[in-house]
N, C-alpha and C. Protein backbone atom coordinates (compact mmCIF):
# COMPACT_ATOMS: atom_id res chain seq x y z
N UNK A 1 2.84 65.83 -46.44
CA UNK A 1 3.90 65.71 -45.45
C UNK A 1 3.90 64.31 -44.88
N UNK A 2 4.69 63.70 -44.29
CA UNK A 2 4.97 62.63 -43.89
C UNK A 2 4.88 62.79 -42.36
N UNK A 3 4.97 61.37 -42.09
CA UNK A 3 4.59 61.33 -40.20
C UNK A 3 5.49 61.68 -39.72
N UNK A 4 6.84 61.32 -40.16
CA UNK A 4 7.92 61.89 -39.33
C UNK A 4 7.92 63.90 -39.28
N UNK A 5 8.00 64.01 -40.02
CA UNK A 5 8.27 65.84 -40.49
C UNK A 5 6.93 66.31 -39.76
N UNK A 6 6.18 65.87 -39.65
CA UNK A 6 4.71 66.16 -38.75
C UNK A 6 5.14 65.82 -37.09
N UNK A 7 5.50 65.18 -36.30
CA UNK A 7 5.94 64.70 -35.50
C UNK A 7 7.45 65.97 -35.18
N UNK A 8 8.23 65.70 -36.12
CA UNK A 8 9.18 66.75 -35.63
C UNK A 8 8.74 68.44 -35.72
N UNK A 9 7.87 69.05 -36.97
CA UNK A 9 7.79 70.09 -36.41
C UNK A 9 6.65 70.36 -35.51
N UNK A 10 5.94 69.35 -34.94
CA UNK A 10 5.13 69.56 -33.74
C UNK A 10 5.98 69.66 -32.29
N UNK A 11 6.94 68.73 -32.89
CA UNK A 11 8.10 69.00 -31.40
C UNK A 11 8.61 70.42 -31.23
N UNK A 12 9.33 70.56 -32.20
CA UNK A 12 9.99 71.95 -32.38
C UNK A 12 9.04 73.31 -31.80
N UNK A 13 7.94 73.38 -32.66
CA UNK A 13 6.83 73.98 -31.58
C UNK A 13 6.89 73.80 -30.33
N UNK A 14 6.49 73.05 -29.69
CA UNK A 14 6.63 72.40 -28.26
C UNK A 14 7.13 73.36 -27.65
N UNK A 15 8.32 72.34 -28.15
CA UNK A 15 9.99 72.99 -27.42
C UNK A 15 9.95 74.59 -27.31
N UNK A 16 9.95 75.14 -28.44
CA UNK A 16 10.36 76.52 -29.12
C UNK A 16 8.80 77.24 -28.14
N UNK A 17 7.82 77.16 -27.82
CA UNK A 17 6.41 77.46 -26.57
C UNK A 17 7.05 77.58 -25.35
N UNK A 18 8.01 76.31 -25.11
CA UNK A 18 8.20 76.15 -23.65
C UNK A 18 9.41 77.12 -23.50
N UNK A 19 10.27 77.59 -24.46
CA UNK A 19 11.44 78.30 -24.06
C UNK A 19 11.13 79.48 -23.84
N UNK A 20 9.99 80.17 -24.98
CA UNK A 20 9.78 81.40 -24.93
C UNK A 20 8.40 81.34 -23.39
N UNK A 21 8.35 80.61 -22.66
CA UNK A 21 6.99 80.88 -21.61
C UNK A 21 8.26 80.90 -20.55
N UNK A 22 9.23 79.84 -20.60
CA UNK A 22 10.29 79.87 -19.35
C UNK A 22 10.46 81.50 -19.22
N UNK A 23 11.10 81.70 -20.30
CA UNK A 23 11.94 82.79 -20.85
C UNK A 23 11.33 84.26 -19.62
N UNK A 24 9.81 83.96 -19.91
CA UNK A 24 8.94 85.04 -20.14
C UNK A 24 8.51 85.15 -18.43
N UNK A 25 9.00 83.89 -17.85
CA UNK A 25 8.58 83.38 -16.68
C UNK A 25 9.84 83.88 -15.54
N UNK A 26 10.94 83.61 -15.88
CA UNK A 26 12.33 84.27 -15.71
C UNK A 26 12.10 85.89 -15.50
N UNK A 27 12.03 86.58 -16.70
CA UNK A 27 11.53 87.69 -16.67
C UNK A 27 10.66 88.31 -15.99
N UNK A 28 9.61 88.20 -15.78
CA UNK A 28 8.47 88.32 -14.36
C UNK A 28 9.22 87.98 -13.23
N UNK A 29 9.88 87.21 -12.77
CA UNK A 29 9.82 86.91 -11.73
C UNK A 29 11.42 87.91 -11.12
N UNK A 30 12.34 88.37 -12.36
CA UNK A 30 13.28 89.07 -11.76
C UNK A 30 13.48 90.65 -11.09
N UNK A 31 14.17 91.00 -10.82
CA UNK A 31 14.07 92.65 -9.87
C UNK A 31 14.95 93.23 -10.77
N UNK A 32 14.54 93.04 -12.24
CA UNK A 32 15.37 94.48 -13.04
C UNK A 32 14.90 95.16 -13.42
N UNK A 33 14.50 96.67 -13.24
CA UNK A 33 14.02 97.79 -13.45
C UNK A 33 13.24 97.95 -14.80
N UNK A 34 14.68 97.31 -15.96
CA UNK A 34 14.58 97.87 -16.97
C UNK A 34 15.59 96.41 -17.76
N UNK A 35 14.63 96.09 -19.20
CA UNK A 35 15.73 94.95 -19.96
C UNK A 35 15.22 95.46 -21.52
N UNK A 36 16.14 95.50 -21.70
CA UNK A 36 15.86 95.68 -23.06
C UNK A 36 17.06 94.41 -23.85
N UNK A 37 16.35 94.18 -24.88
CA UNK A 37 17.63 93.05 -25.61
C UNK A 37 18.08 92.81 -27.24
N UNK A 38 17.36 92.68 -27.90
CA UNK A 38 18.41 92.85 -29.22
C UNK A 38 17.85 94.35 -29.78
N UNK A 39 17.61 95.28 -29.70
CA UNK A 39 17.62 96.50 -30.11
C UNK A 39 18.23 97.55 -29.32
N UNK A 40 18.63 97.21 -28.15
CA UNK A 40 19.52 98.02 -27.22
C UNK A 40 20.47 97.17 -27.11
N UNK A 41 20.88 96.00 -27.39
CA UNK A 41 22.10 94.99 -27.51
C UNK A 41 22.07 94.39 -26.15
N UNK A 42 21.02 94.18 -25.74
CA UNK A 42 21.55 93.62 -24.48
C UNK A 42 21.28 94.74 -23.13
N UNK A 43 20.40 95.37 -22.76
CA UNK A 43 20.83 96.04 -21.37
C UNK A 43 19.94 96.23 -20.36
N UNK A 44 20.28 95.37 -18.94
CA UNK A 44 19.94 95.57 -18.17
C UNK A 44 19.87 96.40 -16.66
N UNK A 45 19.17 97.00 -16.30
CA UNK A 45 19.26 97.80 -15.21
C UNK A 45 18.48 97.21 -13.86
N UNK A 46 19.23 96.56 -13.27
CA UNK A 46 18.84 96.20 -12.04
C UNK A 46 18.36 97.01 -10.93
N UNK A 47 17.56 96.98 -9.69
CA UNK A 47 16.93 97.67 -8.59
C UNK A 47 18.20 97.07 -7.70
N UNK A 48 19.13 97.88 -7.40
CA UNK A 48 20.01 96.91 -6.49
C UNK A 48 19.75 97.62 -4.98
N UNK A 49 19.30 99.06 -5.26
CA UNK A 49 19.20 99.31 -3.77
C UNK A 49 17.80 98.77 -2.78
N UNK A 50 16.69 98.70 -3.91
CA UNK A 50 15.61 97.07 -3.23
C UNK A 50 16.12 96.05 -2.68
N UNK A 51 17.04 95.31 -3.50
CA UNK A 51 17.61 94.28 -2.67
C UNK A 51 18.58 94.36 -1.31
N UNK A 52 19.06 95.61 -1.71
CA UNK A 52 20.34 95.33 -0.31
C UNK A 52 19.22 95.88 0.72
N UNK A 53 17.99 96.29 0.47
CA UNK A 53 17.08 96.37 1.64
C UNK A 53 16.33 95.67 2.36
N UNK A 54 16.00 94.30 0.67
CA UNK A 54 15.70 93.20 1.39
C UNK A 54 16.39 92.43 2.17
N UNK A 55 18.12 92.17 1.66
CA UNK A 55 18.74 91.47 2.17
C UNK A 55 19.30 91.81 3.79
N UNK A 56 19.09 93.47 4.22
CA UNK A 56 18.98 94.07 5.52
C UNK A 56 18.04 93.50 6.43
N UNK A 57 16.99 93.25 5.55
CA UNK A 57 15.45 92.92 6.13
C UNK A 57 16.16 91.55 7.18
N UNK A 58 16.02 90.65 5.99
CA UNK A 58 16.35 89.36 5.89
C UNK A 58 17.97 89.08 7.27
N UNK A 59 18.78 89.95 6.97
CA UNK A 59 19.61 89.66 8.28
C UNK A 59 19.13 89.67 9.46
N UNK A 60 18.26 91.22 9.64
CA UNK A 60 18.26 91.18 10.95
C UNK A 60 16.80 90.59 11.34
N UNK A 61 16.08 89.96 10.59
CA UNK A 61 15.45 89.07 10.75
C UNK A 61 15.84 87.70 11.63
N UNK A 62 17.13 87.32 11.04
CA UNK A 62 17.57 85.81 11.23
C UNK A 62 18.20 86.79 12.61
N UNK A 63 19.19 87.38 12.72
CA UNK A 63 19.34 87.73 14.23
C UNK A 63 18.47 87.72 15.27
N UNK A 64 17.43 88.16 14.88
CA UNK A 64 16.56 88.32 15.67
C UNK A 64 16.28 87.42 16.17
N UNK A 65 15.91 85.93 15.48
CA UNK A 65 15.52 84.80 15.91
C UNK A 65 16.48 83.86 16.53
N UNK A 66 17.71 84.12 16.15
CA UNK A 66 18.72 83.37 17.22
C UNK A 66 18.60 84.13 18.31
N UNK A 67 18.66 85.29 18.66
CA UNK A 67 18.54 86.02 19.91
C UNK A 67 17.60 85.18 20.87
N UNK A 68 16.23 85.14 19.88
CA UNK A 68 15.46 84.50 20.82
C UNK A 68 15.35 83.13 21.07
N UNK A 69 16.12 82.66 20.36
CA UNK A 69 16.36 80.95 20.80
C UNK A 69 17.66 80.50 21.84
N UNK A 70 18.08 81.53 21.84
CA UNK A 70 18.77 81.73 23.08
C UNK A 70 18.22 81.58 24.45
């Protein structure tokens, strides 16, 4: 093999490590129940009633604190 073709498929690796760790990193870090993807075509099931509990949290949180900076 030559330096170049050594050089590029060491990149390609690289690259092709870092997409699938993002990827994998994305995934962990989101609130969907359930993902399935090329053998179910794609389908996700989100926790949406978690969030609108956090995002309850989170309002009357911030109310709270203007109240008291009042």
């Amino acid at each position: 093999m030559t330096q170049l073709s050594e050089i590029f498929y060491s990149n390609l690796v690289t690259i092709c490590s870092g997409i699938i760790l993002a990827s994998i990193a994305v995934a962990y870090k989101s609130k969907c129940r359930n993902v399935n993807c090329c053998f179910g075509f794609i389908q996700i099931d989100r926790d949406v009633e978690g969030e609108e509990e956090l995002d309850a949290h989170h309002i009357n949180d911030d109310i709270e604190m203007k109240n008291n900076n009042l």
